[in-house]
Protein backbone atom coordinates (compact mmCIF):
# COMPACT_ATOMS: atom_id res chain seq x y z
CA UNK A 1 -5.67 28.16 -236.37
CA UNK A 2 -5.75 31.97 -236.12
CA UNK A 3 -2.58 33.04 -234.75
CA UNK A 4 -2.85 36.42 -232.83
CA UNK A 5 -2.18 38.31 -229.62
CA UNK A 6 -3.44 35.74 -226.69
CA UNK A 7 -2.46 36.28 -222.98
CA UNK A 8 0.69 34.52 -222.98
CA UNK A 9 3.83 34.22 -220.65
CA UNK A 10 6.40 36.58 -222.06
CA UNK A 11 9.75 35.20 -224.09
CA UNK A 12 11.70 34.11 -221.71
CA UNK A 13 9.64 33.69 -218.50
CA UNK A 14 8.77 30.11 -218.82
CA UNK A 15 11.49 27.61 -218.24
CA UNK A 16 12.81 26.46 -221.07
CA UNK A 17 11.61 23.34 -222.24
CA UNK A 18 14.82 21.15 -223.27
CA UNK A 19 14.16 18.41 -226.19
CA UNK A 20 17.45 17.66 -226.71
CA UNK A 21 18.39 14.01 -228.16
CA UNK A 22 19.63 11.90 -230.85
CA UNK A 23 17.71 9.20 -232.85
CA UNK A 24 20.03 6.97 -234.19
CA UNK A 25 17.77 5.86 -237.32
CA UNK A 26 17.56 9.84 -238.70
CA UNK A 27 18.25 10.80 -242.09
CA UNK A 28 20.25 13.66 -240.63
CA UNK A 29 22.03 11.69 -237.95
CA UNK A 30 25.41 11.61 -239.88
CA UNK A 31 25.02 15.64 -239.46
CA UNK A 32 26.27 17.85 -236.87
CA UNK A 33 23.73 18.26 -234.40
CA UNK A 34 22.34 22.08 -234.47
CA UNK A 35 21.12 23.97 -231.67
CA UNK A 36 17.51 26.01 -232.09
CA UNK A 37 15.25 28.17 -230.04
CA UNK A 38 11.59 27.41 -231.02
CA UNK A 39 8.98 30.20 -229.83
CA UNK A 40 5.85 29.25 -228.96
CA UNK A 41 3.00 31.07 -226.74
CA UNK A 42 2.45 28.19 -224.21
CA UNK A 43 -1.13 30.16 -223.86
CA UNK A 44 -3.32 28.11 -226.58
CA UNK A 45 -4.63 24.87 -225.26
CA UNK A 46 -4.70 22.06 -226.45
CA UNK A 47 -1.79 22.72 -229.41
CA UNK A 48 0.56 24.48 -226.33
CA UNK A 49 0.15 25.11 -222.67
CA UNK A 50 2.20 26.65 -219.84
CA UNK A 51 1.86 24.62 -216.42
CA UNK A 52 1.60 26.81 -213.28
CA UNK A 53 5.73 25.53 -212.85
CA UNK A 54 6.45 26.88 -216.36
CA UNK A 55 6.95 23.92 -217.75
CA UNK A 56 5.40 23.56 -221.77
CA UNK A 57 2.94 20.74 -222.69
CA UNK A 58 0.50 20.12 -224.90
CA UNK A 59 0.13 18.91 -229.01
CA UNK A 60 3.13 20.86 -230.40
CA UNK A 61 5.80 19.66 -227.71
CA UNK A 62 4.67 16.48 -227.59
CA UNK A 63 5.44 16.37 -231.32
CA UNK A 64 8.61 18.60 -231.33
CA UNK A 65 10.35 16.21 -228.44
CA UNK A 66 10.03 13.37 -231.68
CA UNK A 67 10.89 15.68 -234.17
CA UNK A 68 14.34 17.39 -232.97
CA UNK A 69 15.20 13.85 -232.19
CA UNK A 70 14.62 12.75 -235.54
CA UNK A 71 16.18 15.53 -237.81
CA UNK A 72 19.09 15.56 -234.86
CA UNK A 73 18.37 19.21 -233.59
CA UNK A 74 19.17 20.06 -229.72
CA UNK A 75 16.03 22.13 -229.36
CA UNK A 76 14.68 25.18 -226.85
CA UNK A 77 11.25 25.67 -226.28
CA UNK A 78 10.88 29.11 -224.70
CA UNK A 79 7.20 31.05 -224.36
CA UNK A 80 6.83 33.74 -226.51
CA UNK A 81 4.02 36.72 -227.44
CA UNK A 82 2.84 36.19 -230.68
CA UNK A 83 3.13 40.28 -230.70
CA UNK A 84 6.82 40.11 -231.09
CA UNK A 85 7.44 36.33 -232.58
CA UNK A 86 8.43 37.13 -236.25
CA UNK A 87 10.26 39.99 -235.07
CA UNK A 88 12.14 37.67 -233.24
CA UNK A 89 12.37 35.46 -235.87
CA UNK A 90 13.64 37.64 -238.08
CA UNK A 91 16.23 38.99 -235.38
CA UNK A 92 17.31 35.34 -234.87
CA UNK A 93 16.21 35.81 -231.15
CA UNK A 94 14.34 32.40 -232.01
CA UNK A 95 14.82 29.67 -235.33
CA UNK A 96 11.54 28.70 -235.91
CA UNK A 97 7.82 29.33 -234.77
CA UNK A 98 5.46 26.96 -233.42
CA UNK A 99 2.27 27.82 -232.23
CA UNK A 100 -0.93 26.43 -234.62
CA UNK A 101 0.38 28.68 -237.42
CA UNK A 102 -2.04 28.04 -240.25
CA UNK A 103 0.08 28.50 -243.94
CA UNK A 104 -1.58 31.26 -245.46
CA UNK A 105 -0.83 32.87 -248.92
CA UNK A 106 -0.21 36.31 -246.86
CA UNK A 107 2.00 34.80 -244.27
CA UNK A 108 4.01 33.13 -246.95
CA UNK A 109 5.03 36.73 -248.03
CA UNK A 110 7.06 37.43 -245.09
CA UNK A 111 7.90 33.94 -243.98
CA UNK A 112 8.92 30.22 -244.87
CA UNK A 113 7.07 27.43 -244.00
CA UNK A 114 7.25 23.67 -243.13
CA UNK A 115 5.64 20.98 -244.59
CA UNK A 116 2.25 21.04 -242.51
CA UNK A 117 2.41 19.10 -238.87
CA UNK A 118 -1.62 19.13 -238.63
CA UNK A 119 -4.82 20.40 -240.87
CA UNK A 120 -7.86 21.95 -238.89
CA UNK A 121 -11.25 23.80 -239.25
CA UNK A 122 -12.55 27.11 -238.35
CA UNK A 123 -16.46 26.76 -236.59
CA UNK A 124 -18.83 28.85 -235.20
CA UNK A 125 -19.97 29.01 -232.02
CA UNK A 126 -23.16 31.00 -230.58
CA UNK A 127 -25.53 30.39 -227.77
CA UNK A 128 -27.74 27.66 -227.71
CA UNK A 129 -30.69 30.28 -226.93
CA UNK A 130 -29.84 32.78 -230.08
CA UNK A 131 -31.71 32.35 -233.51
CA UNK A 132 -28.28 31.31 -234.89
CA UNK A 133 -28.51 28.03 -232.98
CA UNK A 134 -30.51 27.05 -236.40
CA UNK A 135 -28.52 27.84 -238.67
CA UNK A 136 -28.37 25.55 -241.72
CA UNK A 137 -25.60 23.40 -242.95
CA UNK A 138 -24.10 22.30 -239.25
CA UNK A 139 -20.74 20.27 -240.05
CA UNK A 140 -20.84 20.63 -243.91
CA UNK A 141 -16.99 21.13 -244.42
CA UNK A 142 -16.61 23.97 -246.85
CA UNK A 143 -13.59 23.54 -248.41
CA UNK A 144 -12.84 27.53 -250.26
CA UNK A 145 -10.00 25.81 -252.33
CA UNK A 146 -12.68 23.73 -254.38
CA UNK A 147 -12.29 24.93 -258.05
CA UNK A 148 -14.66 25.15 -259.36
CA UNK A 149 -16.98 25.75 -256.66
CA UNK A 150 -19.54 22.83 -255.64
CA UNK A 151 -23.16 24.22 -256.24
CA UNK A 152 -24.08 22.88 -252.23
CA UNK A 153 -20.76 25.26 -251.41
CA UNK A 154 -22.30 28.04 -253.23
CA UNK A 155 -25.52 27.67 -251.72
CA UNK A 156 -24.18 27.44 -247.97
CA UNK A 157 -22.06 30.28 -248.20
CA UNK A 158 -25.15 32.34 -249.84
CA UNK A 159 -26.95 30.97 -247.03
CA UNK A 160 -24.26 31.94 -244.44
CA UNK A 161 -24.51 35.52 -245.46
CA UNK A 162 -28.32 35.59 -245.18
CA UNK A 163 -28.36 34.00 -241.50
CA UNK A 164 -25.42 36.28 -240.21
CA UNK A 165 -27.04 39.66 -241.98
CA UNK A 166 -26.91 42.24 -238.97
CA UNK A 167 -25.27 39.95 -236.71
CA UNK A 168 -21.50 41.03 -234.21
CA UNK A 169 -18.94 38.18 -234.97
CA UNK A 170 -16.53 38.32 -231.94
CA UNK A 171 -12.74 36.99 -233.61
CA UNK A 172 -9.39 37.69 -232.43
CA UNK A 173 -7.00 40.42 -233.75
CA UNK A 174 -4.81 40.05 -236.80
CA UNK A 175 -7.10 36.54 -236.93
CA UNK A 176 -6.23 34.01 -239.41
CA UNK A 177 -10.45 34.34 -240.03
CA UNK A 178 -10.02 38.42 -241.14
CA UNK A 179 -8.89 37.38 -245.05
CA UNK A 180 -12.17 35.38 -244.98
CA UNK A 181 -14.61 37.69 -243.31
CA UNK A 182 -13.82 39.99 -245.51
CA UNK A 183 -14.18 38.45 -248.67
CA UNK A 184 -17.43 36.47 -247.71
CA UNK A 185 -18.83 38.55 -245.17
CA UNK A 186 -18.09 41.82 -245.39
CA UNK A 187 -20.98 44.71 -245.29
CA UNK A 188 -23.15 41.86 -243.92
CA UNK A 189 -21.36 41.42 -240.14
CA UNK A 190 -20.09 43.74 -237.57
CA UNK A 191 -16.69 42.20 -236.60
CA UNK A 192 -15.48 42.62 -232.65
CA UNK A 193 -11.58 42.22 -232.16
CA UNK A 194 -10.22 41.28 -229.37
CA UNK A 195 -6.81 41.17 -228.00
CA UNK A 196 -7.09 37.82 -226.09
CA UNK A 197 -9.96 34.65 -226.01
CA UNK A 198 -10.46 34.84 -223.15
CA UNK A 199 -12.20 38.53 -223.48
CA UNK A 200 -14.00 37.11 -226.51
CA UNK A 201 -15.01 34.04 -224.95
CA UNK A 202 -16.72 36.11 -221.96
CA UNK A 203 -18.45 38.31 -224.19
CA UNK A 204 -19.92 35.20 -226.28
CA UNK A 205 -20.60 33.87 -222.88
CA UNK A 206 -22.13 37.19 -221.43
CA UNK A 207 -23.80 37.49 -224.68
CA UNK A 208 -22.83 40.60 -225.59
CA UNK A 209 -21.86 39.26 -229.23
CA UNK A 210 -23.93 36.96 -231.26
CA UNK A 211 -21.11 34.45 -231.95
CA UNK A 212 -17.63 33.70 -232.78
CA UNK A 213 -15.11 31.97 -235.44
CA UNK A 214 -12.67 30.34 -234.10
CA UNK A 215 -10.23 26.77 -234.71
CA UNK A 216 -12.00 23.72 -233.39
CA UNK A 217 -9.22 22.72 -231.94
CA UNK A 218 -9.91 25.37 -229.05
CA UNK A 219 -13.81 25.79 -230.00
CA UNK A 220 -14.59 21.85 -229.02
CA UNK A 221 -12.93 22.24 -225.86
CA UNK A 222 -14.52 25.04 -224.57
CA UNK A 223 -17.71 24.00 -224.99
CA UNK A 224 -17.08 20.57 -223.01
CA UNK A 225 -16.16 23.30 -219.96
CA UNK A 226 -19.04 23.40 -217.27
CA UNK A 227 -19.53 27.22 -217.91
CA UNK A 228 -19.63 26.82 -221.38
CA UNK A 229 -22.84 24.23 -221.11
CA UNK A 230 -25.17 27.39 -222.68
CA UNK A 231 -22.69 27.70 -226.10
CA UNK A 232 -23.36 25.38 -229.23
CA UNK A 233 -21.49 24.69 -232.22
CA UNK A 234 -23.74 25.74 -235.54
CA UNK A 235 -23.33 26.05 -239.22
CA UNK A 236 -20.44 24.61 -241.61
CA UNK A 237 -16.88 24.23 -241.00
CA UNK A 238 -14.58 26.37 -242.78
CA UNK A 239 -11.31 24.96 -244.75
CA UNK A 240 -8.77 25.83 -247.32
CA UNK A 241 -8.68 29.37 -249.10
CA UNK A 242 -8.23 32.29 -246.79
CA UNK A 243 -7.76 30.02 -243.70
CA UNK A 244 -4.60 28.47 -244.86
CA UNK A 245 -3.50 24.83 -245.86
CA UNK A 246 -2.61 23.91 -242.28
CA UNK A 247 -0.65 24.30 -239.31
CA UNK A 248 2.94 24.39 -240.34
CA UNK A 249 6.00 26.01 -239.02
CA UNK A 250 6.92 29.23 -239.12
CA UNK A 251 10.96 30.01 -240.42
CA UNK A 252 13.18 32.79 -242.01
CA UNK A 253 13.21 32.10 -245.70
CA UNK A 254 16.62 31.86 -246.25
CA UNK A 255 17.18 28.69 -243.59
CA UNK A 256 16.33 26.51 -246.06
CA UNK A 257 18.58 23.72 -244.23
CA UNK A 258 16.94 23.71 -241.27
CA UNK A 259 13.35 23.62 -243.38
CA UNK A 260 14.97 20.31 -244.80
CA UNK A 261 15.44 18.84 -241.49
CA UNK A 262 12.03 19.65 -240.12
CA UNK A 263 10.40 18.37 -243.21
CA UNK A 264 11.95 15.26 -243.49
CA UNK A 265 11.02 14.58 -239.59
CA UNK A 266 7.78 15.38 -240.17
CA UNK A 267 7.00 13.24 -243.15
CA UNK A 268 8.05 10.19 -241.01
CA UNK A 269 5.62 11.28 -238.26
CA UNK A 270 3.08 11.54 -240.41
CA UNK A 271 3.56 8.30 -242.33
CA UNK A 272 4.30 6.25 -239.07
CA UNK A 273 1.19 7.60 -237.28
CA UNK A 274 2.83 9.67 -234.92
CA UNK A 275 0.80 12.63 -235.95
CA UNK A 276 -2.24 10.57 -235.81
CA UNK A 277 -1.74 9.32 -232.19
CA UNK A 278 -0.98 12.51 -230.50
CA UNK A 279 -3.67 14.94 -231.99
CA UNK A 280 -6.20 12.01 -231.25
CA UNK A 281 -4.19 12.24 -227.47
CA UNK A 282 -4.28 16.14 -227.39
CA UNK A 283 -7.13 16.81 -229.78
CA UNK A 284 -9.69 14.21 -229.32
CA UNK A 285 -9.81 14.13 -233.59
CA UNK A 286 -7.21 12.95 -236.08
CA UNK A 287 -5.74 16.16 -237.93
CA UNK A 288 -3.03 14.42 -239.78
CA UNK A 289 -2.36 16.13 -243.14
CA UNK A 290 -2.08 14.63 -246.54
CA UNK A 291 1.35 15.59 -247.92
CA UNK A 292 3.11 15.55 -251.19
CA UNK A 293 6.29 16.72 -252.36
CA UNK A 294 5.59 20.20 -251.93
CA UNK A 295 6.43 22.47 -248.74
CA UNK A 296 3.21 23.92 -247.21
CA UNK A 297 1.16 21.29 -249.73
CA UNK A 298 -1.97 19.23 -247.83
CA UNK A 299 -4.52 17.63 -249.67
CA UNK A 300 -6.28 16.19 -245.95
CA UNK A 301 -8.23 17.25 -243.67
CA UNK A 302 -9.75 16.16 -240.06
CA UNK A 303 -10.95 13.34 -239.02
CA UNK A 304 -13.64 12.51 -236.57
């Protein structure tokens, strides 16, 4: 998932979402339970959402309710703008950040990640009325961590550039999707950045750009909307590389105790099908990861 400015409820203006509670069969429940603040931006359906009473729902706490109890964490889920969420990471104004943060080789410079809680793709999306409507190679899964590179991948990527040649991609700002335009795209597309989706979404709409890249997570939904019935998902998915290995969270890199915890509660949801049941629930797709011993390691992918 790109993670970037979205119109979002400011830290601290949603009620806090408390997830406090003890699971007596933890590996950490001999421990001293710790308190955390988790930020989130309660502003990205269907991973988090803020109800009109400022209460938080959605994917992430759904699965962070099961996951404080089982590493034994008294947890805070408070709203946040992504504009300011590592800096309040990093001022310990919040412990850890959850909001579809895909684990990137560029965001592992600055912060520590989690094991990943979920693995997703990026899609297009254009009108079903634009020329790109064709375009070849609709839900090949591209994987850009393939080594070495499948001939078909080679071929649809070629074929990618050719289609888009000319064309105004519409993508958030600071976009998870920028490391990838511009190594596969660049010279070829006019990129359009936008602050929040809900201005690109009305310009895809309006059709004042040809299309957009975006997670499917919050592509599939919009086009089940009623006043998205003129949009249509085309070309290959996107995976791996540039667009991270997963959604994982977000922490400062020297709490590697709390990492620990986290990772230890998700492995269990993952193996137990917790994962599984709640992003089919919230997602409509299974995007459990496949994990091994390594933080930030998936080998898995969605599943219809």
């Amino acid at each position: 998932m790109s993670r970037l400015p979205r119109a979002g409820v400011g830290f601290g203006l949603a009620a806090a979402l408390s997830l406090a509670a003890t699971w007596a069969g933890a590996a950490w429940a001999g421990e001293p339970q710790r308190a955390i603040v988790i930020g989130t931006e309660g502003a990205f359906p269907p991973w988090n959402i803020t109800r009109p009473d400022g209460t938080l729902i959605g994917f992430e706490p759904d699965l962070l309710q099961i996951l404080c109890q089982r590493a034994n964490l008294r947890c805070q889920l408070v709203a946040q703008d992504w504009d300011g969420m590592i800096g309040a990471l990093q001022a310990h104004k919040i412990d850890v950040i959850a909001d579809a943060l895909q684990i990137t080789p560029a965001r592992k410079a600055v912060l520590a990640f989690s094991l990943p809680y979920a693995i997703t793709t990026g899609v297009f999306v254009t009108q079903k009325d634009s020329p790109l409507a064709r375009m070849a190679n609709r839900g090949l899964v591209l994987d850009l961590d393939a080594s070495p590179t499948p001939e078909r991948q080679t071929e649809a990527l070629s074929a990618l550039r050719e289609e888009l040649r000319g064309k105004t991609l519409g993508v958030a700002i600071s976009s998870t999707y920028d490391g990838f335009l511009d190594k596969y795209l660049a010279g070829v597309i006019t990129i359009k950045s936008y602050r929040t989706m809900g201005e690109r979404d009305l310009d895809l709409l309006s059709g004042r750009i040809d299309l957009t890249l975006d997670d499917t997570t919050y592509l599939r939904p919009l086009l089940a909307a009623p006043d998205a019935r003129d949009l249509v998902l085309v070309g290959p998915e996107l995976i791996g590389g540039e667009l991270g290995a997963g959604e994982g969270f977000g922490l400062r890199k020297d709490d590697t105790a709390l990492a620990e915890r986290l990772n230890a509660a998700i492995r269990s949801a993952v193996e137990d099908g917790t994962v599984r049941r709640l992003s089919l629930k919230w997602f409509k797709a299974d995007a459990t990861p496949a994990l091994d011993a390594r933080p930030g390691a998936t080998g898995g992918g969605p599943q219809p």
